[in-house]
Structure formats: structure tokens, C-alpha cells
N, C-alpha and C. Protein backbone atom coordinates (compact mmCIF):
# COMPACT_ATOMS: atom_id res chain seq x y z
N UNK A 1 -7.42 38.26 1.31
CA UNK A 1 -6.06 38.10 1.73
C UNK A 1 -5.95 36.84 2.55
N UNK A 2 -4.95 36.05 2.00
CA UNK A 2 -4.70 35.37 3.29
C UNK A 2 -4.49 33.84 1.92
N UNK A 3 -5.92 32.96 2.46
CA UNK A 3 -5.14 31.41 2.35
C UNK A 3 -5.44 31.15 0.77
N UNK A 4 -4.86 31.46 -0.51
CA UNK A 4 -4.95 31.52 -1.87
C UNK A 4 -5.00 29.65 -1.54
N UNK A 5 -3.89 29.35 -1.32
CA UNK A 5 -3.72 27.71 -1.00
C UNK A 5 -5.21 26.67 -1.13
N UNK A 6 -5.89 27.23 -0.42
CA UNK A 6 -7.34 26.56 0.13
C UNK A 6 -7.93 26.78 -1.19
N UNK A 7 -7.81 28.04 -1.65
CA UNK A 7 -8.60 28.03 -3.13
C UNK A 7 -8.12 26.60 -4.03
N UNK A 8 -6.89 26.86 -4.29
CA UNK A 8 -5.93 25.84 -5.30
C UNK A 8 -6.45 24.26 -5.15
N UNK A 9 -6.50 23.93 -3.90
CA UNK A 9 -7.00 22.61 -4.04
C UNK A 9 -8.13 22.40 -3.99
N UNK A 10 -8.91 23.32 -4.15
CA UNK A 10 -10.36 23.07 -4.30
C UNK A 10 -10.91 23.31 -5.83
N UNK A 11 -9.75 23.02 -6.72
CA UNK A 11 -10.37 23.25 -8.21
C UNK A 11 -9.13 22.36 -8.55
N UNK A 12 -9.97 21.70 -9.77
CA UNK A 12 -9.09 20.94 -10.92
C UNK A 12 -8.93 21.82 -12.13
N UNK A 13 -7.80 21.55 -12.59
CA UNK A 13 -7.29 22.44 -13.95
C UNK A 13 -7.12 21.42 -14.76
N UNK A 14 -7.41 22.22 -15.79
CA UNK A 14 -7.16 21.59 -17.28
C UNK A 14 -6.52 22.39 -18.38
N UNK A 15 -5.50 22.04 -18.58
CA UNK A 15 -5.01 22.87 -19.70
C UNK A 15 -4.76 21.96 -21.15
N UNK A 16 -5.33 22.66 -21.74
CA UNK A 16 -5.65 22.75 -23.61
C UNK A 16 -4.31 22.68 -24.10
N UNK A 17 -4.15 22.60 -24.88
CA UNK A 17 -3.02 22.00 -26.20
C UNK A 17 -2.44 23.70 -26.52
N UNK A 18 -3.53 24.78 -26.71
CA UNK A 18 -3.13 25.70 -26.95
C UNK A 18 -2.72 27.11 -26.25
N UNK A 19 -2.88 26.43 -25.03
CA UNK A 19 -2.37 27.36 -23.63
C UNK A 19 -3.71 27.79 -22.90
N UNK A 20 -4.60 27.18 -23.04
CA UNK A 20 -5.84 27.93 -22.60
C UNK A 20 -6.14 26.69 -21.06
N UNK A 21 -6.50 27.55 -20.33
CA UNK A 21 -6.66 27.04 -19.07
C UNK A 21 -7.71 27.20 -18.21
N UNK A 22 -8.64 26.02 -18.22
CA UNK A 22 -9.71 26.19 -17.08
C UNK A 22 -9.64 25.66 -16.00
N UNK A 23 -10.61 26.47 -15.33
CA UNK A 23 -10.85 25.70 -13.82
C UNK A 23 -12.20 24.95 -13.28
N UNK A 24 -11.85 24.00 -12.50
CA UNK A 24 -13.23 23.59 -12.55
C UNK A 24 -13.22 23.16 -10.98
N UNK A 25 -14.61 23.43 -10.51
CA UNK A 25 -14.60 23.52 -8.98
C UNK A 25 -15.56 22.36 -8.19
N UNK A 26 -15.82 21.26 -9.27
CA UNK A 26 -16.12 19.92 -8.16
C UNK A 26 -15.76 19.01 -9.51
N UNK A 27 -15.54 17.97 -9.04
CA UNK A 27 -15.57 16.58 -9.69
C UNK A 27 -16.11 16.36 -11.04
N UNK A 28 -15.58 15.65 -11.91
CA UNK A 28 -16.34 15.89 -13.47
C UNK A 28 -15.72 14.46 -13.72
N UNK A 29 -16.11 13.51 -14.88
CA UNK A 29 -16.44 12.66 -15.36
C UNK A 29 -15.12 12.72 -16.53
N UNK A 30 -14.23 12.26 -16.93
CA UNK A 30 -13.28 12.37 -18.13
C UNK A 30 -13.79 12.19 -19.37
N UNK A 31 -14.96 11.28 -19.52
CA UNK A 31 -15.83 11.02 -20.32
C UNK A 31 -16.45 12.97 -21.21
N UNK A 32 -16.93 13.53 -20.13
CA UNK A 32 -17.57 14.51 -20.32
C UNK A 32 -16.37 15.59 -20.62
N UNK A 33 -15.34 15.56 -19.92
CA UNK A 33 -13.99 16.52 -20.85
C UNK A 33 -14.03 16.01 -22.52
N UNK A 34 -14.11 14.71 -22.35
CA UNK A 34 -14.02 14.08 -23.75
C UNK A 34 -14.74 14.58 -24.72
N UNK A 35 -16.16 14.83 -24.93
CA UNK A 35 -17.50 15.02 -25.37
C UNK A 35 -16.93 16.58 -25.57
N UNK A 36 -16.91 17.19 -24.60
CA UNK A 36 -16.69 18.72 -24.73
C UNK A 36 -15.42 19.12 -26.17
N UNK A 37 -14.17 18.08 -25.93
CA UNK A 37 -13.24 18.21 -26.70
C UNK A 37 -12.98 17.49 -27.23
N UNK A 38 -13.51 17.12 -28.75
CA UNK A 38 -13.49 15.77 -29.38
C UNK A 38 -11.80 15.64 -30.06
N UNK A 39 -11.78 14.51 -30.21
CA UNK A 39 -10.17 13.96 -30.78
C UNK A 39 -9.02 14.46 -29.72
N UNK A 40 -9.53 14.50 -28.49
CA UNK A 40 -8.28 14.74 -27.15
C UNK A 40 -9.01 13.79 -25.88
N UNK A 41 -7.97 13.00 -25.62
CA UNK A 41 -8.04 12.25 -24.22
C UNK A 41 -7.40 13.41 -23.10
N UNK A 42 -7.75 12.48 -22.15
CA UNK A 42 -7.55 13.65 -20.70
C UNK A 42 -6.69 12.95 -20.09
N UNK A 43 -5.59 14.13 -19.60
CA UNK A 43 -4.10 12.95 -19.11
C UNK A 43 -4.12 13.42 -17.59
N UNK A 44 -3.52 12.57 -16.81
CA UNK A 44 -3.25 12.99 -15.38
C UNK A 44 -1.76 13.87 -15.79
N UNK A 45 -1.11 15.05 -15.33
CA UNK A 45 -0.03 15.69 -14.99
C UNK A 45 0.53 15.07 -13.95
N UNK A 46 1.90 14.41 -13.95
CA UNK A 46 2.57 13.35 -12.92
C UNK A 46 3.71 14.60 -12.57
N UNK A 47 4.28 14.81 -13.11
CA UNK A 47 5.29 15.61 -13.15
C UNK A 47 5.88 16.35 -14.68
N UNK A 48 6.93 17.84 -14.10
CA UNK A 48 7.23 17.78 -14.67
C UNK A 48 9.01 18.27 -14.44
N UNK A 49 9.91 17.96 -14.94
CA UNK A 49 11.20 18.15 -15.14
C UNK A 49 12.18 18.75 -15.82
N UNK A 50 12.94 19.95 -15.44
CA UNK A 50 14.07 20.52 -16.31
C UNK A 50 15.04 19.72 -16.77
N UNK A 51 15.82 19.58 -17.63
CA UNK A 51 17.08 18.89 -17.75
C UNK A 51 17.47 20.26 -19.09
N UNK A 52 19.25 20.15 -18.71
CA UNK A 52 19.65 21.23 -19.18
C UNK A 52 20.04 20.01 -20.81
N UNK A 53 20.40 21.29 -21.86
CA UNK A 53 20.69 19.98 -22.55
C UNK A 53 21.96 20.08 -22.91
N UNK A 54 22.53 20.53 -22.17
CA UNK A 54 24.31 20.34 -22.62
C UNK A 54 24.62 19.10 -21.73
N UNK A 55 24.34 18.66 -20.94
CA UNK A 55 23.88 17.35 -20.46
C UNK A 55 23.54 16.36 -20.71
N UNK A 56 23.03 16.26 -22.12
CA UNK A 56 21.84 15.53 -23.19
C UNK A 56 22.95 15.21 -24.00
N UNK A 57 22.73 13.95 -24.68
CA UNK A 57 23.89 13.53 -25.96
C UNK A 57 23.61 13.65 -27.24
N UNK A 58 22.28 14.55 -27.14
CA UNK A 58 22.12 15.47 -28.60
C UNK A 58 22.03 16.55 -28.23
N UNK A 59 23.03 17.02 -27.77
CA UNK A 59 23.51 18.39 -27.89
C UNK A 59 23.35 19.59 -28.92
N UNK A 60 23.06 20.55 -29.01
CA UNK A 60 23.08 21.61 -30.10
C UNK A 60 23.90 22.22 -29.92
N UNK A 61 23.92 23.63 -31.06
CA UNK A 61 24.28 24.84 -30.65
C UNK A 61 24.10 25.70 -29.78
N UNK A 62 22.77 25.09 -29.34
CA UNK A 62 22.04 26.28 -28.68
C UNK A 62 22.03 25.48 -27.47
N UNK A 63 22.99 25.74 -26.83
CA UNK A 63 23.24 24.22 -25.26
C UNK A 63 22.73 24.60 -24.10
N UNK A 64 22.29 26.39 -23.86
CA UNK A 64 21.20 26.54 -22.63
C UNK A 64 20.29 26.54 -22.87
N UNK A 65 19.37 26.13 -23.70
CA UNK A 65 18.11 25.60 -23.80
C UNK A 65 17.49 24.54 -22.81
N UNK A 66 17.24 24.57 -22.02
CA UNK A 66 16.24 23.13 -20.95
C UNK A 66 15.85 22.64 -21.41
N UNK A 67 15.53 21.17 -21.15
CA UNK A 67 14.75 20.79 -22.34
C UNK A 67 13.57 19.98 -20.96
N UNK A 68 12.38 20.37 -20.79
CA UNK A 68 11.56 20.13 -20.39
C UNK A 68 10.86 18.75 -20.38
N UNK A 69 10.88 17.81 -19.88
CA UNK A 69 10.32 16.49 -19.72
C UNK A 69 8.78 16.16 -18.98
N UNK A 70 7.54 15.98 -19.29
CA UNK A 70 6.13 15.91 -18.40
C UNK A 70 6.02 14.29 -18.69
N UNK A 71 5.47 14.01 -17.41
CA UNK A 71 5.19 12.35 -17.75
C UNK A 71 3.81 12.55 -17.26
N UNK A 72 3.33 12.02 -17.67
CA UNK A 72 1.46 12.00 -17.81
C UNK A 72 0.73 10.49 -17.50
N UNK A 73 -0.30 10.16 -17.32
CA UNK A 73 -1.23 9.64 -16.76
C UNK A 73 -2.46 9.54 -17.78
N UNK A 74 -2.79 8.90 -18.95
CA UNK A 74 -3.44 8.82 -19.62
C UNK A 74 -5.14 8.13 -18.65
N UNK A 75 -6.25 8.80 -18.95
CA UNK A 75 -7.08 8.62 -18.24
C UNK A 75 -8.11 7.88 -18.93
N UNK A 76 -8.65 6.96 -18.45
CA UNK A 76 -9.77 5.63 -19.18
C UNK A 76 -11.24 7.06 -19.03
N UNK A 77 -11.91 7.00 -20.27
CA UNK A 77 -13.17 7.79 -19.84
C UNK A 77 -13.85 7.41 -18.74
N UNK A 78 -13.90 6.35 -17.88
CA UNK A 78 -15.01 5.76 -17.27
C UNK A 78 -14.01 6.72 -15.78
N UNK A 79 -12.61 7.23 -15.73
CA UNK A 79 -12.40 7.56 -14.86
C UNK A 79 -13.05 9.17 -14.26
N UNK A 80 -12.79 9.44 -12.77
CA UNK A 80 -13.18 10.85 -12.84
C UNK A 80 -11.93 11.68 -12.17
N UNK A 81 -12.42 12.92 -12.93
CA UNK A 81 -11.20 14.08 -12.83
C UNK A 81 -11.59 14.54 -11.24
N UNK A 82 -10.37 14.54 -10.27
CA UNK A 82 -10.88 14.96 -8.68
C UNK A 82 -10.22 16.49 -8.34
N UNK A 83 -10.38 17.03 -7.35
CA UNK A 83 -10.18 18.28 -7.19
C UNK A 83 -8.35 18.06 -6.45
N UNK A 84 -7.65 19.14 -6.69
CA UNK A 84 -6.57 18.97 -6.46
C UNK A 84 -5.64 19.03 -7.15
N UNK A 85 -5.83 18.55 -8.53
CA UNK A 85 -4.86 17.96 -9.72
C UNK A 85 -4.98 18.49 -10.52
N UNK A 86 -4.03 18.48 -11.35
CA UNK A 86 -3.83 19.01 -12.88
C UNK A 86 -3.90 17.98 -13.90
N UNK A 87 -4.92 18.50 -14.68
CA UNK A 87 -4.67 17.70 -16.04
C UNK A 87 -4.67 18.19 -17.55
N UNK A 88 -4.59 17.55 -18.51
CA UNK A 88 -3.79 18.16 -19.29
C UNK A 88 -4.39 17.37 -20.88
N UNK A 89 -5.63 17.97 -21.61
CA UNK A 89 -5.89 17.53 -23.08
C UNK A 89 -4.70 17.15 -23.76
N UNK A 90 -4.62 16.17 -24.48
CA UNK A 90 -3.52 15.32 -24.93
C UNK A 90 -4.40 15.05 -26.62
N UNK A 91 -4.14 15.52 -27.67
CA UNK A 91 -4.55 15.19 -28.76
C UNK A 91 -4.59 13.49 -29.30
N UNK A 92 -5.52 13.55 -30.06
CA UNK A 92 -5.18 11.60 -30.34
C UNK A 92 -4.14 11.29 -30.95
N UNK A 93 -3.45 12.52 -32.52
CA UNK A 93 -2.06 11.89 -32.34
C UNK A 93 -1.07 12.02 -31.50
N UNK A 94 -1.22 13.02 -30.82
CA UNK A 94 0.34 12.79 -29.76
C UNK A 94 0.30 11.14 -29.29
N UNK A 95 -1.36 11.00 -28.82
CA UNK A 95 -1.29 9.80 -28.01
C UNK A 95 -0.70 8.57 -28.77
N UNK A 96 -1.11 8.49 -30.57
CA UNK A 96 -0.60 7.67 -31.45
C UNK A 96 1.06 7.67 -31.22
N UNK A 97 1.31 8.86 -31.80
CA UNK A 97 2.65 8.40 -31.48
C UNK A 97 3.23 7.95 -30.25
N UNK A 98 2.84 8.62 -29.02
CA UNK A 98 3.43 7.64 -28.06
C UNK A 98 3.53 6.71 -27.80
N UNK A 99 2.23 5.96 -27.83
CA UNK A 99 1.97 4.43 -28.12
C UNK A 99 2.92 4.04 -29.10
N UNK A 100 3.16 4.28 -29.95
CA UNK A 100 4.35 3.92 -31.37
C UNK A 100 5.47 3.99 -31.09
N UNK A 101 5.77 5.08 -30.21
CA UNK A 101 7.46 5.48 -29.88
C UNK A 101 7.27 4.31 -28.97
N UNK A 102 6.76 4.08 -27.71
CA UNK A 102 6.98 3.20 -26.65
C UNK A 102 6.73 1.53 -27.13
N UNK A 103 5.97 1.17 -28.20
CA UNK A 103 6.31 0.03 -28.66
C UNK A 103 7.55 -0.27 -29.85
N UNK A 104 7.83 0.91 -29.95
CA UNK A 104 9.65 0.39 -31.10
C UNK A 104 10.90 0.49 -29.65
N UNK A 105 10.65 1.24 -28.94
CA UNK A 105 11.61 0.70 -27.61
C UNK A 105 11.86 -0.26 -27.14
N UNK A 106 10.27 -0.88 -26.63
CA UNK A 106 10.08 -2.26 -26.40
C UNK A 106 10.75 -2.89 -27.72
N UNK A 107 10.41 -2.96 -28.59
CA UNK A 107 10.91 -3.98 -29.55
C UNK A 107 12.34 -4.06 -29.86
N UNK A 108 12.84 -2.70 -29.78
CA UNK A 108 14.26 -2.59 -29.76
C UNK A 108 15.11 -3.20 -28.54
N UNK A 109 14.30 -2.99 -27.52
CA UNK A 109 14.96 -4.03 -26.36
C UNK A 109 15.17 -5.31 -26.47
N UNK A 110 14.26 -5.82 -26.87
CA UNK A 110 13.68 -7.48 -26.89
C UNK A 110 14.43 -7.94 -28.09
N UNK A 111 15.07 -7.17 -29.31
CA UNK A 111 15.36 -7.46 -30.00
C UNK A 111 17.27 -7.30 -29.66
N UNK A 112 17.13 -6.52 -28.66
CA UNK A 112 18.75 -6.51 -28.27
C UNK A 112 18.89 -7.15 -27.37
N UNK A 113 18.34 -8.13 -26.62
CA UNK A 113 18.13 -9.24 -25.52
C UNK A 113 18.63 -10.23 -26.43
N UNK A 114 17.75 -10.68 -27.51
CA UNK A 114 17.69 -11.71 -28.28
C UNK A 114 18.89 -11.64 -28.86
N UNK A 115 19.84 -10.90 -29.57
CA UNK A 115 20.84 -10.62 -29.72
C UNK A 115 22.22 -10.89 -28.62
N UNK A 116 21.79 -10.56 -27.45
CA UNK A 116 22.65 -11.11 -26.80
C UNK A 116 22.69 -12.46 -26.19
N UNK A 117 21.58 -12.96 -26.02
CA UNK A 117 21.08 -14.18 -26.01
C UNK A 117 21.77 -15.22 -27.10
N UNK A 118 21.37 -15.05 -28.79
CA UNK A 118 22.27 -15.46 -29.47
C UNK A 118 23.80 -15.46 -29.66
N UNK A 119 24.27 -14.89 -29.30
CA UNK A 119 25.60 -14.29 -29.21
C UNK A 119 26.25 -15.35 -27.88
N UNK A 120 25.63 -15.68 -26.86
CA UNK A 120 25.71 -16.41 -26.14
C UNK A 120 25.77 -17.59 -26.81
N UNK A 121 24.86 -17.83 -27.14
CA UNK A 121 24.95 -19.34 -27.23
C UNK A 121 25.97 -19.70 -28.81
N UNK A 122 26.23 -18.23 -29.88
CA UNK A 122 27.16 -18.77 -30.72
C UNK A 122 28.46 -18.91 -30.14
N UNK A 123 28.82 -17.93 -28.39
CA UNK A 123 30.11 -18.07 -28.03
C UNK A 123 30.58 -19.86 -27.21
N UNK A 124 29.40 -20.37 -26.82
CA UNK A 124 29.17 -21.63 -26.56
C UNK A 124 29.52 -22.58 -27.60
N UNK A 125 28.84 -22.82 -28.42
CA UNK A 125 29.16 -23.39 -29.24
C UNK A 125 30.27 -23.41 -30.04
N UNK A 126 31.35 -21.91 -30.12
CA UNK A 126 32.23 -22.46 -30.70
C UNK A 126 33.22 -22.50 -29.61
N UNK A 127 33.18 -22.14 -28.65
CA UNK A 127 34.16 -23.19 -27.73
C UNK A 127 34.18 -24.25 -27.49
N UNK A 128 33.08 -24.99 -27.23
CA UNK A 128 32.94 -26.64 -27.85
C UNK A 128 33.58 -27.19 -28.54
């Protein structure tokens, strides 16, 4: 009875892709999560966030649904997992696609910069 708390930060968690959840009670190597679980990197858990989605501008039918947002911390193997934190197996394609989704953003930006950029200089020129 008493300080559960003191337990909690004295173990790192890891939770699996498929709801399965361990604990681990000193310091470990990301490298060695790696080895244990091949084709999954090890993510830091940053947060995570409700948003309702009738709020959202893809709206459904189904408009009390939350729609849950986690932003993560992708971890270099050479890093180590510390006590305190949550982390979270991340498969290699999720990681593909993210990398993919976050470089057509970028490109979609840069490509709507450039767009306004041109647009500039055609409104220049024909006021000239």
C-alpha cells in the first residue's frame, strides 16, 4: 500500500503493435529491443491527444468518434531506452509511410511557395 508512483518510474514500458505490454526495470540499449523484434524500430511516446472529430473537416457520420493523435520520437539504435518513459514498437512500414507522408507535405509546401512566388512576379510584370 502506499507509493505505486515510485514503482512507475522505476520501469520503462514498451508496448507492441498488438497491445502487448512489457516492463522493464533498468536501462536497455534500443539496439537490443531491435534484435529481440525484428522489422520494428523503437519510438519515444511524446504525447498523446484527443480531438473530437466533429471538429475535424473530414467529418463523418459517426461525429463522436475522437480521433486520437500520438507524436513519437523515433529512436537511432545506438540510443538507450531510460527508466521513466514510454515507448512504443513502431513497424518498418508505418515508419515508411511516415517518412513518405511527411516528404509529399514538404513538397506540397515548397511547391505552393513556388507558386506564390511565381504568381508574384507574373503580377509584376504585367503591371509594368
Amino acid at each position: 500500500m502506499g507509493n505505486c508512483q515510485a514503482i512507475d518510474s522505476a520501469t520503462l514500458v514498451i508496448q507492441h503493435p498488438n497491445g502487448k505490454v512489457d516492463k522493464l526495470y533498468s536501462p536497455v540499449a534500443a539496439t537490443e529491443i531491435m534484435k529481440m523484434n525484428p522489422g520494428h524500430y523503437v519510438a519515444l511516446l511524446l504525447t498523446t491527444t484527443f480531438y473530437s472529430s466533429s471538429s475535424s473537416s473530414a467529418a463523418t457520420n459517426n461525429s463522436n468518434i475522437p480521433l486520437r493523435v500520438t507524436r513519437i520520437k523515433l529512436l537511432r539504435p545506438t540510443d538507450t531506452l531510460v527508466l521513466g518513459h514510454v515507448y512504443r514498437l513502431v513497424t518498418s512500414q508505418e515508419v515508411m509511410k511516415g517518412l513518405w507522408a511527411k516528404k509529399q507535405a514538404k513538397m506540397q509546401t515548397a511547391e505552393e511557395e513556388w507558386r506564390d512566388d511565381d504568381d508574384r512576379k507574373n503580377y509584376k510584370s504585367f503591371r509594368l
